[in-house]
Protein backbone atom coordinates (compact mmCIF):
# COMPACT_ATOMS: atom_id res chain seq x y z
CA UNK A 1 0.00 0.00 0.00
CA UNK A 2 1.25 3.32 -1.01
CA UNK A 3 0.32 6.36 1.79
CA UNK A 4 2.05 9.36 1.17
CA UNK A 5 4.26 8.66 -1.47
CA UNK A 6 5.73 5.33 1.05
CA UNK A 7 5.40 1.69 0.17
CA UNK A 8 3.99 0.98 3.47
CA UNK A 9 5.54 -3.16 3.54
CA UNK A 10 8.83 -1.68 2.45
CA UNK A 11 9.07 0.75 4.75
CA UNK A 12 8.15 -1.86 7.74
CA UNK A 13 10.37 -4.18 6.33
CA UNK A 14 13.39 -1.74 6.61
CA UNK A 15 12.43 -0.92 10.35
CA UNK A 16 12.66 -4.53 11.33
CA UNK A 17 15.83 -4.81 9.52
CA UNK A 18 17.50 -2.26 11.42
CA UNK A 19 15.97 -3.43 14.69
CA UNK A 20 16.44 -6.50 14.32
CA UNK A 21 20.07 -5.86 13.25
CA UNK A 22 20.18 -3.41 17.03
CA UNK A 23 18.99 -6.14 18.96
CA UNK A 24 21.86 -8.80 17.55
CA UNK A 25 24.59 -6.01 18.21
CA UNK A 26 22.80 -5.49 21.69
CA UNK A 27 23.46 -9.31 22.15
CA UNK A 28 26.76 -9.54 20.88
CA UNK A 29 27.81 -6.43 23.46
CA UNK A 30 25.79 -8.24 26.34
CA UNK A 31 27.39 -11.93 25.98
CA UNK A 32 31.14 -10.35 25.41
CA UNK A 33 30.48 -8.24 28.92
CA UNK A 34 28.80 -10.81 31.09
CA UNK A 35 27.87 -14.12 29.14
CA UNK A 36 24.37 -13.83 29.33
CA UNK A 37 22.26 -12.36 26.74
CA UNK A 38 20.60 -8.89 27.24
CA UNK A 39 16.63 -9.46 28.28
CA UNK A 40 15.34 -6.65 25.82
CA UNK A 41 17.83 -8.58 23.26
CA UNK A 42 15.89 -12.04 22.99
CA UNK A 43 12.71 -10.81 24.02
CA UNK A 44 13.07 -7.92 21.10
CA UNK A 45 14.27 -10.45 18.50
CA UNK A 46 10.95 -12.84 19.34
CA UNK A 47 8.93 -9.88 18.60
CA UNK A 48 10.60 -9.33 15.19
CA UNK A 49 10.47 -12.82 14.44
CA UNK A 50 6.29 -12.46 15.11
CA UNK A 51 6.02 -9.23 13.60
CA UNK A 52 7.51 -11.01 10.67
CA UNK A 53 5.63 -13.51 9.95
CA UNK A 54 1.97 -11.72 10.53
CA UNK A 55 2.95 -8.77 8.47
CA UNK A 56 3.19 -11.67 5.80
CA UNK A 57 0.69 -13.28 6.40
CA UNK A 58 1.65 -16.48 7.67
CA UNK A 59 -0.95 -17.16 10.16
CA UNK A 60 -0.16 -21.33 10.87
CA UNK A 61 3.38 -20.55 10.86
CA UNK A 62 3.11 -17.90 13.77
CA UNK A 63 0.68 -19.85 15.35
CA UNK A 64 3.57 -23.01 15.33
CA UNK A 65 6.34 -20.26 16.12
CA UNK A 66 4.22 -19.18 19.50
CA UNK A 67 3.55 -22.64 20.20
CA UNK A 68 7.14 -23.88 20.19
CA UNK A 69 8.14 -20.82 22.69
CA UNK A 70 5.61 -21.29 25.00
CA UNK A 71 6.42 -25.68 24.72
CA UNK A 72 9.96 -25.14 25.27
CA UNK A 73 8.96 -25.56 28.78
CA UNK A 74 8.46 -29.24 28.63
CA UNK A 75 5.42 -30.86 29.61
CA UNK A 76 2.45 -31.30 26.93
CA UNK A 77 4.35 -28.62 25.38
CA UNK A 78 6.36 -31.05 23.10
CA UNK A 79 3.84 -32.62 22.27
CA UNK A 80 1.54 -29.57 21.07
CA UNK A 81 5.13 -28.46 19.17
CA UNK A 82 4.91 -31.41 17.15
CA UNK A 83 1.37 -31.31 16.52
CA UNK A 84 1.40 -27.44 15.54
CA UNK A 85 4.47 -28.46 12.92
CA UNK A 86 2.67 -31.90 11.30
CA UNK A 87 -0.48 -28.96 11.09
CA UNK A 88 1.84 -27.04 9.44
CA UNK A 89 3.79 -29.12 6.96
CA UNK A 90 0.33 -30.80 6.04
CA UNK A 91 -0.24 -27.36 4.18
CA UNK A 92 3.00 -27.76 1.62
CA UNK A 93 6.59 -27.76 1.75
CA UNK A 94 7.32 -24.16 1.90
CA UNK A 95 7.70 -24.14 5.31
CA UNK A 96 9.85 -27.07 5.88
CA UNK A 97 13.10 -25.24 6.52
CA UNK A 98 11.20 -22.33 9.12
CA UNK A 99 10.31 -25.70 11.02
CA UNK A 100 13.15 -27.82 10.79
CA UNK A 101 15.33 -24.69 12.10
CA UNK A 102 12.98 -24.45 14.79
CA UNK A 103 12.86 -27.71 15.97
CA UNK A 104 16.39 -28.04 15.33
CA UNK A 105 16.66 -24.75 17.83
CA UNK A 106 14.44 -26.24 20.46
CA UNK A 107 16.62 -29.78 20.84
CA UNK A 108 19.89 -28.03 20.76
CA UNK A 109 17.89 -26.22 23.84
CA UNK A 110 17.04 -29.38 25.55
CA UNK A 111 20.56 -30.62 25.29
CA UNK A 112 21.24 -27.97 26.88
CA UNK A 113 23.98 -26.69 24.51
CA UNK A 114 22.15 -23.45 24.25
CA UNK A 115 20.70 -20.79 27.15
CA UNK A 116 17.25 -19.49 26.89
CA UNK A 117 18.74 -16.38 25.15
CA UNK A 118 20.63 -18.20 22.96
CA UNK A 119 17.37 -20.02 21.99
CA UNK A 120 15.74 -16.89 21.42
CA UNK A 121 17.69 -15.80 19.21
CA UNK A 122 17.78 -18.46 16.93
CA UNK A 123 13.52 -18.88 16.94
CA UNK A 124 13.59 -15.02 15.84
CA UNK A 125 15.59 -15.35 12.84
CA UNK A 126 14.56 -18.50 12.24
CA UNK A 127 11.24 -16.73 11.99
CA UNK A 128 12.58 -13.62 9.84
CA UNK A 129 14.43 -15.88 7.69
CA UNK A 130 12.03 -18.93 7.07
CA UNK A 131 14.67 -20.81 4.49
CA UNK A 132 17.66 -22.95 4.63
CA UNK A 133 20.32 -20.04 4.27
CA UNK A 134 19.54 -18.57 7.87
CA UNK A 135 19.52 -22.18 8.98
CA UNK A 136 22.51 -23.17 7.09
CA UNK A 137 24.19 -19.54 8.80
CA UNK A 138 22.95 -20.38 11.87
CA UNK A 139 23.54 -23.78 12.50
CA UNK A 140 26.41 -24.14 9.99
CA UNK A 141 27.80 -21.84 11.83
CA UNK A 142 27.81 -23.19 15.30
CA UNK A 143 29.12 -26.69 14.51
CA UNK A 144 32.22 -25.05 12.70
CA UNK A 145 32.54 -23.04 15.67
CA UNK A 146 31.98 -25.47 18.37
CA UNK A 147 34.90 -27.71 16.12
CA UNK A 148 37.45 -25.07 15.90
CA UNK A 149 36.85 -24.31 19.49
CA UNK A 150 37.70 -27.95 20.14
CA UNK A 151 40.29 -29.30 18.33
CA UNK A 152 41.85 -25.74 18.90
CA UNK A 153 41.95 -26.29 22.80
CA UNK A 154 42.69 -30.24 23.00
CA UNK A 155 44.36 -30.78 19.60
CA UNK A 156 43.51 -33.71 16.89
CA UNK A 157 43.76 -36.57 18.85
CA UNK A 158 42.37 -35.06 21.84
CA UNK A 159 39.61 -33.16 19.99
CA UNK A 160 38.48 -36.64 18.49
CA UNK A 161 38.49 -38.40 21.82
CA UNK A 162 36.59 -35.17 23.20
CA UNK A 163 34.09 -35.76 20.37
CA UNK A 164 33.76 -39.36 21.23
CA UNK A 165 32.95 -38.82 24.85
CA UNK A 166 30.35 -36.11 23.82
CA UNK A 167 27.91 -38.04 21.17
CA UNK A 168 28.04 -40.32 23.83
CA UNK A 169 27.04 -38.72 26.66
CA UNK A 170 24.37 -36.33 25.34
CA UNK A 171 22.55 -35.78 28.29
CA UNK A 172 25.53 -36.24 30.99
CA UNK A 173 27.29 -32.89 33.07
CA UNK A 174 29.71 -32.02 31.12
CA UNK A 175 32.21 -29.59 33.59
CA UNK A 176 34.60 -29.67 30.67
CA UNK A 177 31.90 -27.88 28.26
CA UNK A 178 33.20 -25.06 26.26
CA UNK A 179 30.96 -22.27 26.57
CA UNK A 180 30.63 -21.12 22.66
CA UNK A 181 29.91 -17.08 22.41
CA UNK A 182 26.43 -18.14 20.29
CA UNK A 183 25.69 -14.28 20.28
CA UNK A 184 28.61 -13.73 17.99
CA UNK A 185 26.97 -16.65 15.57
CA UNK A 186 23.21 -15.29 15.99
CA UNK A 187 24.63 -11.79 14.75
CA UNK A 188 26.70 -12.95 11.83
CA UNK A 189 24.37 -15.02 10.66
CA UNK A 190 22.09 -12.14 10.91
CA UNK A 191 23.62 -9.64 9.32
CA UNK A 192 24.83 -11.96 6.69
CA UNK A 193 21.34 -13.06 5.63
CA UNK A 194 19.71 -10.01 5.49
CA UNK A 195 22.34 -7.25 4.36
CA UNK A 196 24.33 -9.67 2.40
CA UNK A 197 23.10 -13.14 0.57
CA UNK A 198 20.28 -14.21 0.27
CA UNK A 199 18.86 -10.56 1.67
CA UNK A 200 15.69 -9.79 3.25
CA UNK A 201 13.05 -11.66 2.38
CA UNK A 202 10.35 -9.54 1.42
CA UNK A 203 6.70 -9.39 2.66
């Protein structure tokens, strides 16, 4: 829609852009000063990542995304996640990678590998992004970060037996965990996807 000489979607689409680009910077500053991702940071980027997907339209899809935040709980939760996504995927393939990402997101969360702002994060651009590059960027990106943090530390040989011990022992403490700066991944892969390649998707 055109008001004033404006094309209202673009317009909206370039102010979640920038905020949503704020709010990653805002978590990159917050994790390198205290480890812990800012409140307003993964709180704001849910809110883009809903604002995204009603402004296009894609009423199952944010009715899956607010489902899978409110069942990353536990409980009945999981079980109304997976529900919400077979609802979801019954409708076509399009959104195959916005869930896949998603669930993905939540059993990385489980594992415990990521913290609730870490988590948020990742279901906001997941949600912004809704296709395999911001999943590839995402979770590309943390495995070749969580290697090179590895085999950096304990070596070939030790980073393989490291490796070894972690597939499995999944759920086990792990006091020799190495705490991976996920902000810094959440905000490249970001900025990548939407100033960069593939760019913003448009609504």
């Amino acid at each position: 829609m055109i008001y004033s000489g404006v094309d209202l979607p673009a317009a909206v689409d370039q102010v979640l852009l920038i905020l949503m680009s704020v709010l990653l910077i805002a978590a990159v500053v917050g994790d390198a000063l205290t480890r812990r991702i800012p409140i307003v940071a993964g709180y704001g980027l849910l809110a883009v990542g809903l604002a995204a997907l009603l402004l296009r339209e894609r009423w199952l899809e944010a009715a899956f995304y607010l489902t899978a935040i409110w069942g990353s709980r536990g409980g009945i939760g999981r079980l109304l996640i997976l529900v919400a996504g077979v609802i979801l995927l019954a409708q076509g393939c399009e959104p195959i990678p916005f869930v896949a990402g998603t669930l993905y997101a939540l059993i990385i969360f489980e594992l415990g590998w990521f913290g609730g702002g870490d988590a948020q994060l990742a279901f906001g651009l997941m949600a912004v992004g809704r296709d395999w590059w911001m999943a590839a960027y995402l979770f590309g990106g943390t495995m070749l970060l969580g290697l090179y943090m590895v085999f950096s530390r304990s070596g070939f040989r030790g980073g393989v037996r490291r490796l070894h011990w972690v597939l499995g022992h999944m759920h086990a403490p792990d006091e020799q965990a190495i705490k991976i700066p996920w902000a810094w991944v959440a905000a490249v892969a970001g900025l990548l996807h939407s100033w960069a390649f593939p760019g913003w998707m448009p609504l």
